[in-house]
N, C-alpha and C. Protein backbone atom coordinates (compact mmCIF):
# COMPACT_ATOMS: atom_id res chain seq x y z
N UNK A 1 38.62 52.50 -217.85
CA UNK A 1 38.56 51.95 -216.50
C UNK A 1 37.10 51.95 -216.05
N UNK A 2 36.73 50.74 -215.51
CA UNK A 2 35.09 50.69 -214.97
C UNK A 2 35.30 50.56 -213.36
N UNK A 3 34.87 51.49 -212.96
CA UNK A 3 34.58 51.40 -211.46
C UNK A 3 33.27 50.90 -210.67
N UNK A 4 33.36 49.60 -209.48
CA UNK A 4 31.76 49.27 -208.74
C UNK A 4 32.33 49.69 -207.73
N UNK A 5 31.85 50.22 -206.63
CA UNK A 5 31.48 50.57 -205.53
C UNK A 5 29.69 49.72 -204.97
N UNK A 6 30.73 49.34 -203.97
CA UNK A 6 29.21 48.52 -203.16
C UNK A 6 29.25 48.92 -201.56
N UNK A 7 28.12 49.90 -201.21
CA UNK A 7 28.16 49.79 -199.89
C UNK A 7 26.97 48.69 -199.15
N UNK A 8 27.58 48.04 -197.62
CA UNK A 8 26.74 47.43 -197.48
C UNK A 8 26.31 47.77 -195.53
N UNK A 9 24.76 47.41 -195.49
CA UNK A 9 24.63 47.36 -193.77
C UNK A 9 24.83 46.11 -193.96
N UNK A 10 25.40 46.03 -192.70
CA UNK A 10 25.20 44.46 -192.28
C UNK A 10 23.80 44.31 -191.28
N UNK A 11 23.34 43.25 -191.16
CA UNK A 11 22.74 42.76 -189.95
C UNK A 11 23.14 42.91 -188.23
N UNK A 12 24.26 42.21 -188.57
CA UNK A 12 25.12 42.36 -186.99
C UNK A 12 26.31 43.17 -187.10
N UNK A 13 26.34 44.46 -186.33
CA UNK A 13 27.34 45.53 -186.59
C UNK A 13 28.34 45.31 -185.47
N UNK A 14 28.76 43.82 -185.36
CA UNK A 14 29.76 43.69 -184.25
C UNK A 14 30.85 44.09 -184.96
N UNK A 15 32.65 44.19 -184.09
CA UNK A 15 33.68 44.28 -184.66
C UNK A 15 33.82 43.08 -185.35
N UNK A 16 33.65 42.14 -184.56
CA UNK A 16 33.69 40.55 -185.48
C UNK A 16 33.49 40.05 -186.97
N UNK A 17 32.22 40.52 -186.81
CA UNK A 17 31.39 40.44 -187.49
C UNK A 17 31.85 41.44 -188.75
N UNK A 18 32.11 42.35 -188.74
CA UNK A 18 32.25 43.51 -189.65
C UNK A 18 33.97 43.03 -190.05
N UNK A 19 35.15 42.79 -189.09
CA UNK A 19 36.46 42.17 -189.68
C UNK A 19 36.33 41.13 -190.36
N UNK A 20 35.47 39.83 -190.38
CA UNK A 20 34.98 39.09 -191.41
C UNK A 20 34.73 39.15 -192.69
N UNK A 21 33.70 40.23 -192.27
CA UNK A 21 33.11 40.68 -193.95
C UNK A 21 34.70 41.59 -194.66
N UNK A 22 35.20 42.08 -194.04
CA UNK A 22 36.17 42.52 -194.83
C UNK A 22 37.11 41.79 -195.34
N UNK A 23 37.41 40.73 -194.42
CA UNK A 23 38.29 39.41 -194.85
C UNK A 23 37.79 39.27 -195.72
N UNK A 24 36.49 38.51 -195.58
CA UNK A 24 35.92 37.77 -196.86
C UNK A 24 35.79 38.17 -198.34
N UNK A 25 35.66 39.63 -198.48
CA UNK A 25 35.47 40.73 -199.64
C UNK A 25 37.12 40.88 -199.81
N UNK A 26 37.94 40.83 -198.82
CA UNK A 26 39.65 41.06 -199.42
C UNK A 26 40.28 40.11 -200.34
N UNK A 27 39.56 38.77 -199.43
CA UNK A 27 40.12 37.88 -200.17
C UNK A 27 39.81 37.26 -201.55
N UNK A 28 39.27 38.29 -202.34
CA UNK A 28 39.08 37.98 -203.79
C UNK A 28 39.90 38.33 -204.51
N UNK A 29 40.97 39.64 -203.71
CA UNK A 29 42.18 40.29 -204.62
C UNK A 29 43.16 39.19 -204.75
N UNK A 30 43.48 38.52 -206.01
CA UNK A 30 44.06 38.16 -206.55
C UNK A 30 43.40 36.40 -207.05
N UNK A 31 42.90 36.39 -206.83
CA UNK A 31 41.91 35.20 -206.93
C UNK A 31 40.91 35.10 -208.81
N UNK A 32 40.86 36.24 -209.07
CA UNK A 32 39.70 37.31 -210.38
C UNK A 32 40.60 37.44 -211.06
N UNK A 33 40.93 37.20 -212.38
CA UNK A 33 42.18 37.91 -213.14
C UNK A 33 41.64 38.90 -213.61
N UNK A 34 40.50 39.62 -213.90
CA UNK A 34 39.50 40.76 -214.28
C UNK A 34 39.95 41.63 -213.18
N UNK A 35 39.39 41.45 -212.02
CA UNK A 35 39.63 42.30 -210.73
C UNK A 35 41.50 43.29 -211.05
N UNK A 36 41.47 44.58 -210.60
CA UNK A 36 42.70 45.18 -210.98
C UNK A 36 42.69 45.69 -209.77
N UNK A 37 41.69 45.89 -208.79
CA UNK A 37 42.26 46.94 -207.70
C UNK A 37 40.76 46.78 -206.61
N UNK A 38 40.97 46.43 -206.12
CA UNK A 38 39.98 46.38 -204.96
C UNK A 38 40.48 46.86 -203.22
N UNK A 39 39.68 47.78 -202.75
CA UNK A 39 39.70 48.08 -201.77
C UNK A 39 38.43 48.22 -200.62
N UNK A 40 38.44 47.56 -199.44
CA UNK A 40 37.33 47.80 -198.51
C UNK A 40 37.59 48.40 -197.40
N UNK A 41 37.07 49.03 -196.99
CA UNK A 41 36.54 49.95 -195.59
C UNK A 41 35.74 49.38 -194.85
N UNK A 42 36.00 49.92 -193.39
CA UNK A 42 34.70 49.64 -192.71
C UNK A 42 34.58 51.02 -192.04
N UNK A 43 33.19 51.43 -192.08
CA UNK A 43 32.94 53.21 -191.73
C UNK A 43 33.33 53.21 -189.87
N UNK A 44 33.75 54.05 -189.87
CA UNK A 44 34.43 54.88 -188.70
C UNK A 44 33.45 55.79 -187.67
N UNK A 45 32.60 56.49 -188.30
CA UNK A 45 31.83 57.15 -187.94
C UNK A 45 30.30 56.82 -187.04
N UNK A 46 29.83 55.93 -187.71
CA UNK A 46 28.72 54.77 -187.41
C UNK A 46 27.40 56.03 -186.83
N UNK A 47 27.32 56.71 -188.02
CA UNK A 47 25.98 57.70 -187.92
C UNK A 47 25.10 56.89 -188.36
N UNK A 48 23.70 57.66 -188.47
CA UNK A 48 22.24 56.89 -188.92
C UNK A 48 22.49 56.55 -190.54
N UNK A 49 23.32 57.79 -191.24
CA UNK A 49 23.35 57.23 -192.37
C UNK A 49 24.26 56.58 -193.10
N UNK A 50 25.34 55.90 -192.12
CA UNK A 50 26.30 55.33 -192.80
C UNK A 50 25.74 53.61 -193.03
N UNK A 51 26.57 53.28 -193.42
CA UNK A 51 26.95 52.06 -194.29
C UNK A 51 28.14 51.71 -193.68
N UNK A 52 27.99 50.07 -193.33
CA UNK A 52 29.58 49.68 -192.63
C UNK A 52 30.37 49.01 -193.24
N UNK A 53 30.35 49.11 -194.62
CA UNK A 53 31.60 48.79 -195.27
C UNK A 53 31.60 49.38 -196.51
N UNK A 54 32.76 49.38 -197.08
CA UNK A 54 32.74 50.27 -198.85
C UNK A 54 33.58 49.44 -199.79
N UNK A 55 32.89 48.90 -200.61
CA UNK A 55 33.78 48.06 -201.35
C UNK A 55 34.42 48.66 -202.82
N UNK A 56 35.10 48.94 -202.75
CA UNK A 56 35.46 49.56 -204.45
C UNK A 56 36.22 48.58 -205.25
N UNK A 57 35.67 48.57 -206.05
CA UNK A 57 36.60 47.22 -207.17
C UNK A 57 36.71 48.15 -208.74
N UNK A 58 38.02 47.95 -209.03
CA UNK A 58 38.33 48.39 -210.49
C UNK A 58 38.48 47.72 -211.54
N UNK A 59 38.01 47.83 -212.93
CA UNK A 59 38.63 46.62 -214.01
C UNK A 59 38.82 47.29 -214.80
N UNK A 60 39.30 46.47 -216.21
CA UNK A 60 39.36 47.42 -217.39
C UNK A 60 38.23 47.56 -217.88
N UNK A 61 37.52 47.10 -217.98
CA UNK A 61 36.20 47.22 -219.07
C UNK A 61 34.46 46.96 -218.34
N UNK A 62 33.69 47.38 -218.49
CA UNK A 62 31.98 46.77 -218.26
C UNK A 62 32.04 44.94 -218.66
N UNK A 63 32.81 44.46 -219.64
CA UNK A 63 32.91 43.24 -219.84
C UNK A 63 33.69 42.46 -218.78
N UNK A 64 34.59 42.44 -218.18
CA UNK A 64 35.95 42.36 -217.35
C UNK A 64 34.82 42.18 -216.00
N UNK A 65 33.96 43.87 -215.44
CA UNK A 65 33.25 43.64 -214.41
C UNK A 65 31.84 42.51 -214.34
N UNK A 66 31.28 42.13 -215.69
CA UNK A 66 30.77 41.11 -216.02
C UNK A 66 31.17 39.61 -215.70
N UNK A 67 32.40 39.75 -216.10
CA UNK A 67 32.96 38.26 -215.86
C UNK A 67 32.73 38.07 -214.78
N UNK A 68 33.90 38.84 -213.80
CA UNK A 68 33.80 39.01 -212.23
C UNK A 68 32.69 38.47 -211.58
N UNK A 69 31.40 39.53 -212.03
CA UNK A 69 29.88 38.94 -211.45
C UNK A 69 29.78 37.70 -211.38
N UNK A 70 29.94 36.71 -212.32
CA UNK A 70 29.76 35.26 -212.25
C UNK A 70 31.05 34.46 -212.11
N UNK A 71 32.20 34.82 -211.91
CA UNK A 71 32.97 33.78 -211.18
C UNK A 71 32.98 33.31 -210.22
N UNK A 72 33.53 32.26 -210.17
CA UNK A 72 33.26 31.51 -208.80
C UNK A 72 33.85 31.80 -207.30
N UNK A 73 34.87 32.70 -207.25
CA UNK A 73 35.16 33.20 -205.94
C UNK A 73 33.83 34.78 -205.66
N UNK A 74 33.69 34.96 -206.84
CA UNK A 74 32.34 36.44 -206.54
C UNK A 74 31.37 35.06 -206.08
N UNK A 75 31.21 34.44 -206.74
CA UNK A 75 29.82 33.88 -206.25
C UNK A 75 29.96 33.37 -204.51
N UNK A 76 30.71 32.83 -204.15
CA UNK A 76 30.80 32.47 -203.25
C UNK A 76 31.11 33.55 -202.08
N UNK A 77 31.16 35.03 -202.27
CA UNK A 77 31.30 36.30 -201.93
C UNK A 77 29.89 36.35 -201.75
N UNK A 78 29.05 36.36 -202.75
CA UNK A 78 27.83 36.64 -202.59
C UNK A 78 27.40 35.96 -201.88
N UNK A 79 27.14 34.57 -201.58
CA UNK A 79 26.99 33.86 -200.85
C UNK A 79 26.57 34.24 -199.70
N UNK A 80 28.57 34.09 -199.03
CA UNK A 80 28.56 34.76 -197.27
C UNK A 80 27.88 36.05 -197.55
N UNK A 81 27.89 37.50 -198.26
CA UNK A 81 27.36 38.43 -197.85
C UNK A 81 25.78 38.66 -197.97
N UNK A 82 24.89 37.19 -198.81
CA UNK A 82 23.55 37.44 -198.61
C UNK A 82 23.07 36.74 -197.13
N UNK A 83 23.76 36.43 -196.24
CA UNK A 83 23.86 35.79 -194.99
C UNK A 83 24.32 37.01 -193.91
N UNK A 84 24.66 37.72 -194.06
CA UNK A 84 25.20 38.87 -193.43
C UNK A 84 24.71 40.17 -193.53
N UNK A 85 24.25 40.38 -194.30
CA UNK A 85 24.33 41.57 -194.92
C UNK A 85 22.67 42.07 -194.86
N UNK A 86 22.35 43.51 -194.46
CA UNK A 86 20.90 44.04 -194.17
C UNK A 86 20.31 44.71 -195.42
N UNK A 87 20.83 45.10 -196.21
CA UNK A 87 20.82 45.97 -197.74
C UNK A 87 22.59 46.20 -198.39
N UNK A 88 22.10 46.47 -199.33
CA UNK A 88 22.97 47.50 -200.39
C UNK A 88 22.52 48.01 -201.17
N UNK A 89 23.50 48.88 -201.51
CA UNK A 89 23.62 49.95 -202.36
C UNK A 89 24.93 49.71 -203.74
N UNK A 90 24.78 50.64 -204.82
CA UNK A 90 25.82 50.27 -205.53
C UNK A 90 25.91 51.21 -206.76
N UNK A 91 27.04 51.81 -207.15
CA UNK A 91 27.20 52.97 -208.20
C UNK A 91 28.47 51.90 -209.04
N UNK A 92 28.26 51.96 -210.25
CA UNK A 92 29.01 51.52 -211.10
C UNK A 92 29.47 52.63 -212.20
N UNK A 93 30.55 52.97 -212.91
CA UNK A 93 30.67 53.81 -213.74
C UNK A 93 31.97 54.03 -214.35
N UNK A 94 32.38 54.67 -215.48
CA UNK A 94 33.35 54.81 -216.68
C UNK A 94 34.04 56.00 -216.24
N UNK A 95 35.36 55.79 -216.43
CA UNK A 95 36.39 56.76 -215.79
C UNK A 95 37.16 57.05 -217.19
């Protein structure tokens, strides 16, 4: 099992704004036949060092999360979130 985790700031930390980005990142579950399990957050807390959303996506393999990267519903993910989005962060790893 390969696990990504992506946290991201956004630019604009409205509610709006932040239920969007989660739409938009949800709606890849089932769209990826690679993708096995994806879940997003939006942080609760809203300290100096959080991050307002948490994206976790699962696959079977480093190859599987490869594909993903360049399909066309990720790409278009990337898209809206290089329009939105202030930084990220990102831990990938073997379970």
């Amino acid at each position: 099992m390969f696990t990504h985790i992506v946290f991201f700031k956004l630019k604009e930390r409205t509610p709006e704004v932040v239920a969007k980005t989660k739409e938009v990142l949800l709606n890849m579950e089932g769209k990826i036949p690679q993708l096995k399990y994806i879940e997003v957050g939006a942080d609760v807390l809203h300290t100096e060092r959080s991050y307002d959303i948490a994206l976790v996506t699962r696959f079977d393999s480093l190859d599987d999360m490869n594909a993903y990267q360049v399909h066309p519903v990720h790409q278009e993910v990337i898209a809206y979130m290089s329009t939105v989005r202030e930084s990220s962060v990102a831990v990938d790893y073997e379970a």
